[in-house]
Structures are given as structure tokens and as C-alpha cells.
Protein backbone atom coordinates (compact mmCIF):
# COMPACT_ATOMS: atom_id res chain seq x y z
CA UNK A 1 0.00 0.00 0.00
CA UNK A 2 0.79 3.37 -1.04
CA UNK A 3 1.75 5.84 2.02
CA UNK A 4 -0.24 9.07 0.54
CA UNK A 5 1.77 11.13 3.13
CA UNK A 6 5.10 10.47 1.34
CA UNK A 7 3.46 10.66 -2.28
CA UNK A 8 2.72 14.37 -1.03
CA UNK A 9 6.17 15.09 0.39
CA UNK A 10 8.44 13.39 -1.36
CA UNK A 11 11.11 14.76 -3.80
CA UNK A 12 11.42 14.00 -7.29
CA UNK A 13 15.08 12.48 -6.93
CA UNK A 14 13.61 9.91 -4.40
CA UNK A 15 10.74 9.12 -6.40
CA UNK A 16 13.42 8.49 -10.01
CA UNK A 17 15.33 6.67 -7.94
CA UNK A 18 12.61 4.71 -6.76
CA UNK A 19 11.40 1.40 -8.33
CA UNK A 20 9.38 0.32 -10.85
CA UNK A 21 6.63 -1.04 -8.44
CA UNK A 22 6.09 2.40 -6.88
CA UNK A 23 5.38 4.17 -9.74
CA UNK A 24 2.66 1.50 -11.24
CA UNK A 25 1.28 1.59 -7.42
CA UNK A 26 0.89 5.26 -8.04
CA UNK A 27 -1.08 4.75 -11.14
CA UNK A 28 -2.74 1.76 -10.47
CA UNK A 29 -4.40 3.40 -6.91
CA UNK A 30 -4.43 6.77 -7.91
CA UNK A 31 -4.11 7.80 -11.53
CA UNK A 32 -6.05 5.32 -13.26
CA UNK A 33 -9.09 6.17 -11.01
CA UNK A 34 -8.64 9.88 -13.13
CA UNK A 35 -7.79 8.11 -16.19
CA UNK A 36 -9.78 5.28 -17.81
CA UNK A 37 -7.14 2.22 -17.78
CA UNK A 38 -8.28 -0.90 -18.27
CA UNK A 39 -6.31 -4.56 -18.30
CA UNK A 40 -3.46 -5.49 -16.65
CA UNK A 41 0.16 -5.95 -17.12
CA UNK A 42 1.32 -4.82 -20.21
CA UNK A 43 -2.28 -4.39 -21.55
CA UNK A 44 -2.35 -1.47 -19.23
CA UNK A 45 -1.09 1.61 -21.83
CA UNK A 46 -1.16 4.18 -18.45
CA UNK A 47 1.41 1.50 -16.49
CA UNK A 48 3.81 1.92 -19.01
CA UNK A 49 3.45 5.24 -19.44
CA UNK A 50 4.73 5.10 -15.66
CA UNK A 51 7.35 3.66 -16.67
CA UNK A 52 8.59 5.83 -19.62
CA UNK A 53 8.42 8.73 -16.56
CA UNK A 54 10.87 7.21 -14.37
CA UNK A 55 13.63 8.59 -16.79
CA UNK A 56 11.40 11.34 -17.73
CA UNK A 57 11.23 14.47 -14.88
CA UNK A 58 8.65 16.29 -16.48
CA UNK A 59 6.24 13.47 -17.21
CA UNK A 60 7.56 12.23 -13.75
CA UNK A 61 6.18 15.26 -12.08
CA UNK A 62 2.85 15.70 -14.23
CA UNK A 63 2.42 11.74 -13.02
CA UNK A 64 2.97 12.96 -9.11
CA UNK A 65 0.84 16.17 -9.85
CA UNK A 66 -2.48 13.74 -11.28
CA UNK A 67 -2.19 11.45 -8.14
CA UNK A 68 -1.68 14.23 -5.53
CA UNK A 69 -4.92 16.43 -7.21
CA UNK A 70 -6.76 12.87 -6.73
CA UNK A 71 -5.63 12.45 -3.78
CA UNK A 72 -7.18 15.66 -2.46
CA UNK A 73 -10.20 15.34 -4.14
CA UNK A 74 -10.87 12.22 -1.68
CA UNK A 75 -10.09 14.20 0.92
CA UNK A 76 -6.12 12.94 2.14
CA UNK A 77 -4.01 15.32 1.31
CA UNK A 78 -4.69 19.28 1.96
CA UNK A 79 -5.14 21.35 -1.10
CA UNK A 80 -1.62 22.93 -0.69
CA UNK A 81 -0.20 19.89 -1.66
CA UNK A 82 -1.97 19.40 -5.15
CA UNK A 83 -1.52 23.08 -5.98
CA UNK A 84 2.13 22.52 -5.02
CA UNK A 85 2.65 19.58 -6.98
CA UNK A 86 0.76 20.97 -9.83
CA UNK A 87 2.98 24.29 -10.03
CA UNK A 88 6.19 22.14 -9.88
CA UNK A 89 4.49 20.34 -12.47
CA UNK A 90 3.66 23.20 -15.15
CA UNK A 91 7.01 24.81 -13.99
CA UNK A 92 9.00 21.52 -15.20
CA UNK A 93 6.82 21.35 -18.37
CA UNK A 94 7.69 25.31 -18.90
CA UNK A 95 11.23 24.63 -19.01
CA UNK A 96 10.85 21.64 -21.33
CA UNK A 97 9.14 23.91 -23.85
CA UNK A 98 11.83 26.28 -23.53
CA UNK A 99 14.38 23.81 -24.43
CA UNK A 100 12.97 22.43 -27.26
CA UNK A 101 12.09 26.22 -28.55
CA UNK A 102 15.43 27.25 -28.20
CA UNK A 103 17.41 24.38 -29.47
CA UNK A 104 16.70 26.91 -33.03
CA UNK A 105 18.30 24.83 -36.17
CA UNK A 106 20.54 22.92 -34.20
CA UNK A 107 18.55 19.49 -33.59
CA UNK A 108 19.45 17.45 -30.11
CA UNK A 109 19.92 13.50 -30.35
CA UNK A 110 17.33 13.44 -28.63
CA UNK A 111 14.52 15.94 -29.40
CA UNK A 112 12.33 13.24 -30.47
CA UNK A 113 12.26 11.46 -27.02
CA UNK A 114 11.25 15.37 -25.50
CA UNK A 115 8.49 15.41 -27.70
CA UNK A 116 7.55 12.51 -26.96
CA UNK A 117 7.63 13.18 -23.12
CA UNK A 118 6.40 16.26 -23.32
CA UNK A 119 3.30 14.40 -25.63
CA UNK A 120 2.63 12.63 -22.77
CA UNK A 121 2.88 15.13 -20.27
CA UNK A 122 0.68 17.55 -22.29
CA UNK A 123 -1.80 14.62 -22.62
CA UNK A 124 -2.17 13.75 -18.86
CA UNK A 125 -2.35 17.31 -17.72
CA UNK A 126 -5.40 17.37 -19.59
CA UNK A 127 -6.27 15.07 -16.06
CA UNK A 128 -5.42 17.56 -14.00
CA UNK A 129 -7.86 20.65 -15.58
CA UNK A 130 -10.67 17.65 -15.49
CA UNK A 131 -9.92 17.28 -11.85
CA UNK A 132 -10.03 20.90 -11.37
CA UNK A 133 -12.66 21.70 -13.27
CA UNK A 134 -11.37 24.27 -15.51
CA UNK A 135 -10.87 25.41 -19.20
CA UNK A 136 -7.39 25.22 -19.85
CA UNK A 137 -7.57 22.33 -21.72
CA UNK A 138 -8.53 24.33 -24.66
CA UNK A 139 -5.15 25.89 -24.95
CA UNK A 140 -2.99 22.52 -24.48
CA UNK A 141 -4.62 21.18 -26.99
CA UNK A 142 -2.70 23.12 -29.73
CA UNK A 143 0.53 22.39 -28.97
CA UNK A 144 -0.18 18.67 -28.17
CA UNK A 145 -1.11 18.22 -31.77
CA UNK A 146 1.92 20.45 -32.40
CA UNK A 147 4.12 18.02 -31.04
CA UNK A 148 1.96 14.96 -32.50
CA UNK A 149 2.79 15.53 -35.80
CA UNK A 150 6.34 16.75 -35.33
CA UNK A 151 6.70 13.09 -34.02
CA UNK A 152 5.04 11.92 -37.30
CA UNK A 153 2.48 10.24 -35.59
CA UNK A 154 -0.79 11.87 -37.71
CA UNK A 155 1.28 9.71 -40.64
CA UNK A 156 2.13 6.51 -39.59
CA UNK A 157 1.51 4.27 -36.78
CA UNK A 158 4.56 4.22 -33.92
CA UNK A 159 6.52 1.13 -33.63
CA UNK A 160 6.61 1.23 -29.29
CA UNK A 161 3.66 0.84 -27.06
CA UNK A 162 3.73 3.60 -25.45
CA UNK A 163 3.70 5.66 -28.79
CA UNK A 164 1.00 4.18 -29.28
CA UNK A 165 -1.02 4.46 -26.08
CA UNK A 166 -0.11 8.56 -26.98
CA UNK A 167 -1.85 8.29 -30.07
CA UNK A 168 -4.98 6.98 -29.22
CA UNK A 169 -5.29 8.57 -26.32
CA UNK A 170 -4.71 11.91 -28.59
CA UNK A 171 -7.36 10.63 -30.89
CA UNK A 172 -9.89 10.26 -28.26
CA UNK A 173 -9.45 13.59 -26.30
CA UNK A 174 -9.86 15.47 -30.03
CA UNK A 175 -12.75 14.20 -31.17
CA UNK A 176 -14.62 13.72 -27.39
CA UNK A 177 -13.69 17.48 -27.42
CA UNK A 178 -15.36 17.99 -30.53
CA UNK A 179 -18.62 16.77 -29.81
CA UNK A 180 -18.75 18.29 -26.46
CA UNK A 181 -17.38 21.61 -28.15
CA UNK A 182 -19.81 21.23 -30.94
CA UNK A 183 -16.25 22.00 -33.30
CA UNK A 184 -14.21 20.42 -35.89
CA UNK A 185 -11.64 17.47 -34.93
CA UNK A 186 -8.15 18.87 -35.51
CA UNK A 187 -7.24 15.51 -36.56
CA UNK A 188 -8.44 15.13 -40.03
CA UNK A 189 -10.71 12.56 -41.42
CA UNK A 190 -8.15 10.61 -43.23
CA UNK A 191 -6.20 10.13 -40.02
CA UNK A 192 -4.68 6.67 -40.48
CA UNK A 193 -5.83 5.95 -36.86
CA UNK A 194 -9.65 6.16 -38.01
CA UNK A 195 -9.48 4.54 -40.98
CA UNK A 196 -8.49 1.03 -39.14
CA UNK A 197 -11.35 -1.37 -38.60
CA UNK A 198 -10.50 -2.77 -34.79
CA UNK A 199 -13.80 -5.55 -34.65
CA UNK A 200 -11.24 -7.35 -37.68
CA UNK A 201 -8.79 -7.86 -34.73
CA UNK A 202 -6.66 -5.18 -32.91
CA UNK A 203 -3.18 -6.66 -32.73
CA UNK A 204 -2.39 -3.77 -30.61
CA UNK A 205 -1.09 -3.70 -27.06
CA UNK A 206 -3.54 -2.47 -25.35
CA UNK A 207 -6.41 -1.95 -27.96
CA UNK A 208 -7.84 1.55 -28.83
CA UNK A 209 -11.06 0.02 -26.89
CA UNK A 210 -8.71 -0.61 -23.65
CA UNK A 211 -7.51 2.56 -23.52
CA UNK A 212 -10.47 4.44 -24.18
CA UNK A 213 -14.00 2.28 -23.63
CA UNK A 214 -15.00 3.07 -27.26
CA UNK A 215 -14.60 0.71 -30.36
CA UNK A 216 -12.34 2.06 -32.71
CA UNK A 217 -14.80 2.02 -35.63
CA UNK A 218 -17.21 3.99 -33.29
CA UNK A 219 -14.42 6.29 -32.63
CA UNK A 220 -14.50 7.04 -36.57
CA UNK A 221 -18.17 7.78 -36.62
CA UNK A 222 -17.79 9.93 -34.36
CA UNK A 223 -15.18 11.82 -35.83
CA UNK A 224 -17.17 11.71 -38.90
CA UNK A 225 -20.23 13.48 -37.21
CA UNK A 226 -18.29 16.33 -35.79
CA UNK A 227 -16.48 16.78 -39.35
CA UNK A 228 -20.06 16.58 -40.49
CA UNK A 229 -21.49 19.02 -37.92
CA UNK A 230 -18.78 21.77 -38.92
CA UNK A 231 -19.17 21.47 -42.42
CA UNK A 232 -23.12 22.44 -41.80
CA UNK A 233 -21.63 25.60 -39.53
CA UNK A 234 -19.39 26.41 -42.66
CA UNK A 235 -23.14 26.45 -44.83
CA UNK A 236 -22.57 23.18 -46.62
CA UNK A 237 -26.18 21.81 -47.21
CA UNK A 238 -28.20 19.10 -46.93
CA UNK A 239 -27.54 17.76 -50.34
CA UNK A 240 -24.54 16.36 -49.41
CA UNK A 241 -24.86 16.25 -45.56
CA UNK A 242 -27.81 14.25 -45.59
CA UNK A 243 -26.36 10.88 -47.94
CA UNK A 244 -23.01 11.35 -45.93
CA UNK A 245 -25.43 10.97 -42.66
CA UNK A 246 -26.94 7.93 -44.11
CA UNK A 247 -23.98 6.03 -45.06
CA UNK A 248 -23.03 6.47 -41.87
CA UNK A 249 -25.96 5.41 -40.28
CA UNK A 250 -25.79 2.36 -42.42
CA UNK A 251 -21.94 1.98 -41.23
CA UNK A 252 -22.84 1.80 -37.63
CA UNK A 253 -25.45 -0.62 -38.30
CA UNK A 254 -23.65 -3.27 -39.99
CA UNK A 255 -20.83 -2.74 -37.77
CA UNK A 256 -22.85 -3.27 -34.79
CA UNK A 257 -23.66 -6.72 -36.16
CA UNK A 258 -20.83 -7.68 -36.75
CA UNK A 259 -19.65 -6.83 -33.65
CA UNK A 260 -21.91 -7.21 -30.74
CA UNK A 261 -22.94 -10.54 -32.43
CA UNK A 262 -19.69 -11.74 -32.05
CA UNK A 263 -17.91 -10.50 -29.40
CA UNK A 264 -20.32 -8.91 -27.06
CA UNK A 265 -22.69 -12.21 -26.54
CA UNK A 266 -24.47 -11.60 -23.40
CA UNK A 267 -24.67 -15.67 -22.36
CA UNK A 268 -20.32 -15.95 -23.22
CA UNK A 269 -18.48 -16.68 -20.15
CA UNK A 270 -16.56 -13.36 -20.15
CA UNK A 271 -14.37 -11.95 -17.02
CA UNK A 272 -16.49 -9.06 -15.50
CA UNK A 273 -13.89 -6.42 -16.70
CA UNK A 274 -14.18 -7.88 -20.10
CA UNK A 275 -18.37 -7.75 -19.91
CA UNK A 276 -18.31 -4.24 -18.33
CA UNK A 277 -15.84 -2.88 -21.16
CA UNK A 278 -18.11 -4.34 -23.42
CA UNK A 279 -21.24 -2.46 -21.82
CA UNK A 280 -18.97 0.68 -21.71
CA UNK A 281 -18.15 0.21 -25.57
CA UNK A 282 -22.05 -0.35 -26.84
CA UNK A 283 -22.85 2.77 -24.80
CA UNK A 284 -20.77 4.55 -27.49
CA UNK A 285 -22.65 3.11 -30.10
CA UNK A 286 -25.96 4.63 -28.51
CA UNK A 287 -24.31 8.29 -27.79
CA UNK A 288 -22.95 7.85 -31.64
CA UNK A 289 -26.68 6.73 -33.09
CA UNK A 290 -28.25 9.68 -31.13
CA UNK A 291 -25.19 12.34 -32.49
CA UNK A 292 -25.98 11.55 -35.91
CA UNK A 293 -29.67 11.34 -35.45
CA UNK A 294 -29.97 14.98 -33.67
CA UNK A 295 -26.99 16.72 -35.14
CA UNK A 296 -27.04 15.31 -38.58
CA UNK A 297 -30.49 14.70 -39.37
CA UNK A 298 -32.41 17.06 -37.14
CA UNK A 299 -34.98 14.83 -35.80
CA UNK A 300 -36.61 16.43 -32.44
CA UNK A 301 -35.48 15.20 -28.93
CA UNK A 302 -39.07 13.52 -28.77
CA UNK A 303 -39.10 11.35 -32.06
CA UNK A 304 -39.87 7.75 -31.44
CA UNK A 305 -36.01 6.82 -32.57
CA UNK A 306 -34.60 9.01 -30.42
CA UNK A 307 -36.37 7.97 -27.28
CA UNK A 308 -35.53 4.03 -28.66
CA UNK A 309 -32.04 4.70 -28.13
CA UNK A 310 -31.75 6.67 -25.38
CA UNK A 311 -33.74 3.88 -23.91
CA UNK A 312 -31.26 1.64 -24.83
CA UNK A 313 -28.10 3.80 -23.40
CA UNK A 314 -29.67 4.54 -20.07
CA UNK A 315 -30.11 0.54 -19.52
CA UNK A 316 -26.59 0.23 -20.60
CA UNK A 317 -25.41 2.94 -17.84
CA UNK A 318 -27.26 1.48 -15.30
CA UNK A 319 -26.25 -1.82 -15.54
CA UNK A 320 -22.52 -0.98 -14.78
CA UNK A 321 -21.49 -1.55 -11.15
CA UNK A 322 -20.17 1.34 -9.53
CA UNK A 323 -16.53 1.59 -9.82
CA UNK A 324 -15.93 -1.15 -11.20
CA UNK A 325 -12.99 0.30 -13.58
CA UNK A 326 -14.59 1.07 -17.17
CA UNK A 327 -17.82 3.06 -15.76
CA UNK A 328 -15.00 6.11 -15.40
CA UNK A 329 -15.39 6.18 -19.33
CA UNK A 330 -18.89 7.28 -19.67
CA UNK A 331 -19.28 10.74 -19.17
CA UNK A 332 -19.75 11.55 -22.91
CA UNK A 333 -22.82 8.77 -22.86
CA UNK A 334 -24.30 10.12 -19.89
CA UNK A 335 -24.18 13.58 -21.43
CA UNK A 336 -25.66 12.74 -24.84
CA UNK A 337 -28.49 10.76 -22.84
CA UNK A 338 -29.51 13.87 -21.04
CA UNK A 339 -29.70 16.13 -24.21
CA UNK A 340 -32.29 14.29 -24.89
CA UNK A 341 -33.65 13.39 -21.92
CA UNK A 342 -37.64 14.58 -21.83
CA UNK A 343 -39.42 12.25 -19.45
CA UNK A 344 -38.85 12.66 -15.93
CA UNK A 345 -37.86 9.26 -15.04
CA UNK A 346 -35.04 9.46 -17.73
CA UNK A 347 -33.70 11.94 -15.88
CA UNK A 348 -34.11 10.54 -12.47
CA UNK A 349 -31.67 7.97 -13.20
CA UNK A 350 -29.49 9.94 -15.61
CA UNK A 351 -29.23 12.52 -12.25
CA UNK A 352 -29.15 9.12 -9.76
CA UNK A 353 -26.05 7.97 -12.11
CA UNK A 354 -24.49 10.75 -12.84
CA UNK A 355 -24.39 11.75 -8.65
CA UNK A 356 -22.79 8.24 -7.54
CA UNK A 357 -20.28 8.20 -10.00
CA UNK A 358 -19.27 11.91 -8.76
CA UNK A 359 -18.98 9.93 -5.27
CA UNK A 360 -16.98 7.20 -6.61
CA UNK A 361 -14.59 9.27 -8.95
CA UNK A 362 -14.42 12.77 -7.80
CA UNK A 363 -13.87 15.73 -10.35
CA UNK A 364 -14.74 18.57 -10.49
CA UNK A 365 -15.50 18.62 -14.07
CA UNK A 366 -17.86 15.76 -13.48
CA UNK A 367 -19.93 17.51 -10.89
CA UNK A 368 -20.08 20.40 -13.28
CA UNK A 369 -21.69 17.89 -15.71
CA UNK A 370 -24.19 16.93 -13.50
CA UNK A 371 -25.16 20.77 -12.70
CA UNK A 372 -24.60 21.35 -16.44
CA UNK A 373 -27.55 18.55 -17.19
CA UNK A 374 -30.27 20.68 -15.01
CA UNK A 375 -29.31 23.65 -17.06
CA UNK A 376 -30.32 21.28 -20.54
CA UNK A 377 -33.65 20.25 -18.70
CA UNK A 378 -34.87 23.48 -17.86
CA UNK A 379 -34.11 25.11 -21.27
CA UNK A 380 -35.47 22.31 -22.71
CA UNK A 381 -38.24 22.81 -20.94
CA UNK A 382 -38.77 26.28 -21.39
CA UNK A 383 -38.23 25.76 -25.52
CA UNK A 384 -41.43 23.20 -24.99
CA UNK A 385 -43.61 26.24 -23.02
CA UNK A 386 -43.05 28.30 -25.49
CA UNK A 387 -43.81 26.45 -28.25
CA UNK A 388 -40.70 26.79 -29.76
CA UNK A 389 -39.09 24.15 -32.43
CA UNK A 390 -37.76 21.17 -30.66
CA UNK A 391 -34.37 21.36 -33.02
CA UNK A 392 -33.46 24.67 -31.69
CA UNK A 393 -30.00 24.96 -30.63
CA UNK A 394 -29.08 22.93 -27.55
CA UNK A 395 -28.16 24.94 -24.15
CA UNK A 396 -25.01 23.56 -23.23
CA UNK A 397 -22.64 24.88 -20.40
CA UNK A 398 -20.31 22.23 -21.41
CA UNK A 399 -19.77 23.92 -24.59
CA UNK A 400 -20.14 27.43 -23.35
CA UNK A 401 -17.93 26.76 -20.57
CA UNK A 402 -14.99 25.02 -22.41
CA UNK A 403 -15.35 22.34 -19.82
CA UNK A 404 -14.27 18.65 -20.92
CA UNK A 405 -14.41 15.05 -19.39
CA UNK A 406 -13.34 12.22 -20.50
């Protein structure tokens, strides 16, 4: 066990000269509680990420920073401590920026290993505004996919694991960003990433699904709705948004089949982690049918197929045990179920859900979702007294907020 007392107090030379053990202990009892990780061993992309910081100071103190901000928001360590931690941390990732700036035409050995680190550093600080509940996640986004393609990784696929854990994890922050942000993905839609068809079978270690929740070909439709979505903000019309909406309608279909006929078998003898990542990853599918079906195609928050599938996801949410590892992975599902939440009940247990999770894995961010979901109700409520069109423009503090979970 963990002493949380010397994780607070400790100095970074003891921790890189500590062992291997202590840093997975930190992310395996602190971090990963933040960060969806799911498997074990070497399936776990966030362990080895650990790893890469114990020769790594800056990702070394980001790492100490995300467990210490956890650790406060359960209530054992003072506040001091995280906002210590966390200004050591964006000190040490200052200076790493400065390096690389000024290293001018003259190219280190190793610049690519920086980038790298500071790719990963960027990535998980992205923890620490969740945890805090602020904004600033909208400007480290910019340089993160600076870095990502000066590494060459919007191009081809890295050869290490951890390279790889970077790039999906980059993936899924951009384009969860863009459908809570209502913008375009700054990856683009030929990203090799997207175009990969994971229910064939993801040789990768771990899968896009481990790291994240969400199939990979799920991933790609979603991506494909928020490219979509800005294309309609840029005044393309429905002549060609509304055949591109289909297709992918179709896509998710036949993709469902052939996955959750195969792999997701309610009555196989699956290990619980395996079952519950497989609940998490069909809740995707829901939040992905309802995106296309309101953003796309317009229909009203009270059409039959909407309520079908919201239906559908809100079984799915509540039929995940409380912290039982993958249910830290569905705050975008519980936020596209109450945009379209009408009937009281639905919102009972999206609130009821939504609350205990908040107990279970405390951010700030999170509890701001749940506040930001009475906001939705009432202005969806107010569009309905006033007669108003039920396709009007969602309310969405989320959005107006800059606010992001993940």
C-alpha cells in the first residue's frame, strides 16, 4: 500500500530513484481512477506510461501532480499539496518547452524522445484541468497536436507501445472534445488511426477500446459526425450532408452486427472487466446513433427513434457496477443521454447515475456535468412552453464553458 503522506512530500530524486513497483502503485491506486485504464500488465497503456516517466522528470512530475490532485479530491491530502505539486508540475513542463524552442536549427539527439515526453505530459495534464474543473484544456490542446505531428504520428503508426497508447489517447481527447465543443476534430478525417477497422482484430497492445472504452470504428463515426457538424456551420447543405449521414448510419449498423454478435454475446463466459468494457463500448454506439440522429439529421429530442435509443443507453449505464474500472469512461454517454432526456424518469436515473459516479470518482469537471444537465432540462423545458421548435440549438454549459471530461 501506497503511504499518501510520502506521495505528497516526497522529492522527485527519491521518487526516479525509486522502483518500478512504486510508480505503477501510483497509477494503479491513484491515476487510473482519473484516467480510464483498463487490463493489466502490459495491456495497461497508463502503467507503461509510468514507466517511460521514471527517466522522464517532467512526465515524472505531471504523473505525481495527477495522483496528488486525486488524492485531495478524496479528501487525504490538503489542497496545498496538489496546488504545489501541480505548479512544480507546469514549472518543469515550462522549461521543457523552452528547451525544445530554443534548441533553433541545431537538432538534439534526442529531441524526439522530449516530444515525446512532453506528448505525454501535455496529454495527462489534460487530467489535471478535469480534476479541477477548468478550461485550460482548450489551450494545451494546440501544442499537443503540435508536437503529435512533429513526431510523425498523424502519418504513420509508432513502432513502441507507449507511442501508441499517446496516439490513441490523442485521438480520443480530439474528437470527445469535438462533440462536447460542438467544433471540428483537428485531426483530419483521413487520419490513419480512423481509418483502421479494430472488430477485424486489434493486434495492438492495449487496444484503442482498452484505452479508451470506445470501439475504434465507433471512434470514426464519431469523428465523422463532428467533421459533419462543422461542415453544416461552414453552410454546406443538406444535399450532401444528408447521404453522408446515411452512409453512416448504415456503417454503424452493420458494424454493430458484426460486432456485438460476435464479441459482445451476453450468455459468453466473459471476465467481468471484459463484460463491463463491453457495456462501456455499446454505450458509445448509442451516444454515436443519437449524435448523428440529432446533429445530422435534425430529428426532435421527442421522435420515437430518439427515445428508442436513449432507452437503450440509459439501460446500458445502469447496468454498470459502480466503480468497477470502465464506468469512469462514460461521461460523454451520460451527457448525450440527457440532451435528450424529456421524461422525468429518464432523468431521475441519468441525475441518480451521474451523482454516484461523482462519489466514486471525484472531479470537479464531473460535478459540473451533473449541474450542467439541469441547465439542458430546464431550457429544454422552457423551448417546450413556449412552443418553440424542438431542433433549436441545444443549451449547453459544457460547450459554453470550455469544460471537458473524459
Amino acid at each position: 500500500m501506497i503511504s499518501t503522506t510520502h506521495i505528497s512530500t516526497v522529492s522527485l530524486p527519491d521518487l526516479a530513484r525509486g522502483c518500478v513497483s512504486l510508480t505503477r502503485g501510483i497509477v494503479a491506486r491513484s491515476v487510473a481512477l482519473i484516467i480510464p485504464a483498463v487490463g493489466t500488465g502490459l495491456r495497461n497503456g497508463y502503467k507503461q506510461v509510468a514507466q517511460l516517466a521514471l527517466s522522464s522528470p517532467v512526465l515524472l512530475d505531471t504523473l505525481v501532480s495527477v495522483s496528488t490532485t486525486y488524492m485531495h479530491l478524496r479528501g487525504i491530502v490538503p489542497q496545498s499539496s496538489a496546488l504545489r505539486r501541480q505548479s512544480q508540475a507546469l514549472a518543469s513542463l515550462r522549461r521543457s518547452i523552452s528547451t525544445l524552442s530554443n534548441a533553433g536549427d541545431i537538432v538534439p539527439p534526442d529531441t524526439a524522445c522530449l516530444q515525446r515526453d512532453l506528448l505525454a505530459t501535455i496529454l495527462l495534464q489534460v487530467t489535471v484541468e478535469m480534476a479541477n474543473g477548468t478550461s485550460v484544456i482548450q489551450t494545451h490542446l494546440p501544442y499537443a497536436i503540435s508536437l503529435f505531428k512533429s513526431l510523425g504520428y498523424d502519418k504513420y503508426r509508432p513502432t513502441s507501445s507507449v507511442g501508441i497508447v499517446l496516439v490513441q489517447r490523442m485521438c480520443y481527447i480530439d474528437v470527445l472534445s469535438s462533440v462536447f465543443w460542438r467544433r471540428r476534430p483537428l485531426l483530419p478525417l483521413d487520419f490513419w488511426l480512423l481509418q483502421e477497422e479494430e472488430y477485424q482484430v486489434d493486434e495492438t497492445t492495449p487496444s484503442f477500446q482498452e484505452t479508451t472504452g470506445c470501439s475504434l470504428w465507433t471512434m470514426s463515426i464519431l469523428a465523422n459526425v463532428s467533421h459533419l457538424v462543422a461542415d453544416m456551420e461552414d453552410g454546406v447543405g443538406d444535399d450532401f450532408i444528408l447521404p453522408q449521414a446515411m452512409r453512416l448510419e448504415s456503417k454503424l449498423t452493420e458494424s454493430a452486427k458484426r460486432y456485438f454478435d460476435s464479441e459482445m454475446d451476453p450468455q459468453s463466459n466473459q471476465e467481468d472487466s471484459s463484460r463491463h468494457l463491453g457495456v462501456v463500448c455499446e454505450s458509445y454506439y448509442w451516444s454515436a446513433v443519437i449524435l448523428l440522429q440529432r446533429r445530422l439529421c435534425n430529428d426532435s429530442r421527442d421522435s420515437r427513434r430518439v427515445q428508442f435509443c436513449l432507452g437503450n443507453l440509459i439501460r446500458l449505464l445502469e447496468s454498470l457496477p459502480l466503480g468497477c474500472g470502465p464506468d469512469t469512461q462514460i461521461s460523454l454517454p451520460l451527457y448525450v443521454a440527457a440532451q435528450v432526456a424529456i421524461k422525468q424518469e429518464h432523468r431521475d436515473r441519468l441525475r441518480a447515475k451521474s451523482t454516484d459516479l461523482s462519489g466514486i470518482y471525484p472531479l470537479k469537471t464531473r460535478t459540473a456535468l451533473v449541474a450542467a444537465f439541469e441547465v439542458m432540462w430546464a431550457a429544454c423545458d422552457s423551448q417546450a412552453i413556449d412552443n418553440l421548435a424542438g431542433n433549436a440549438r441545444d443549451s449547453d454549459p459544457m460547450k459554453d464553458n470550455g469544460l471537458f471530461i473524459c
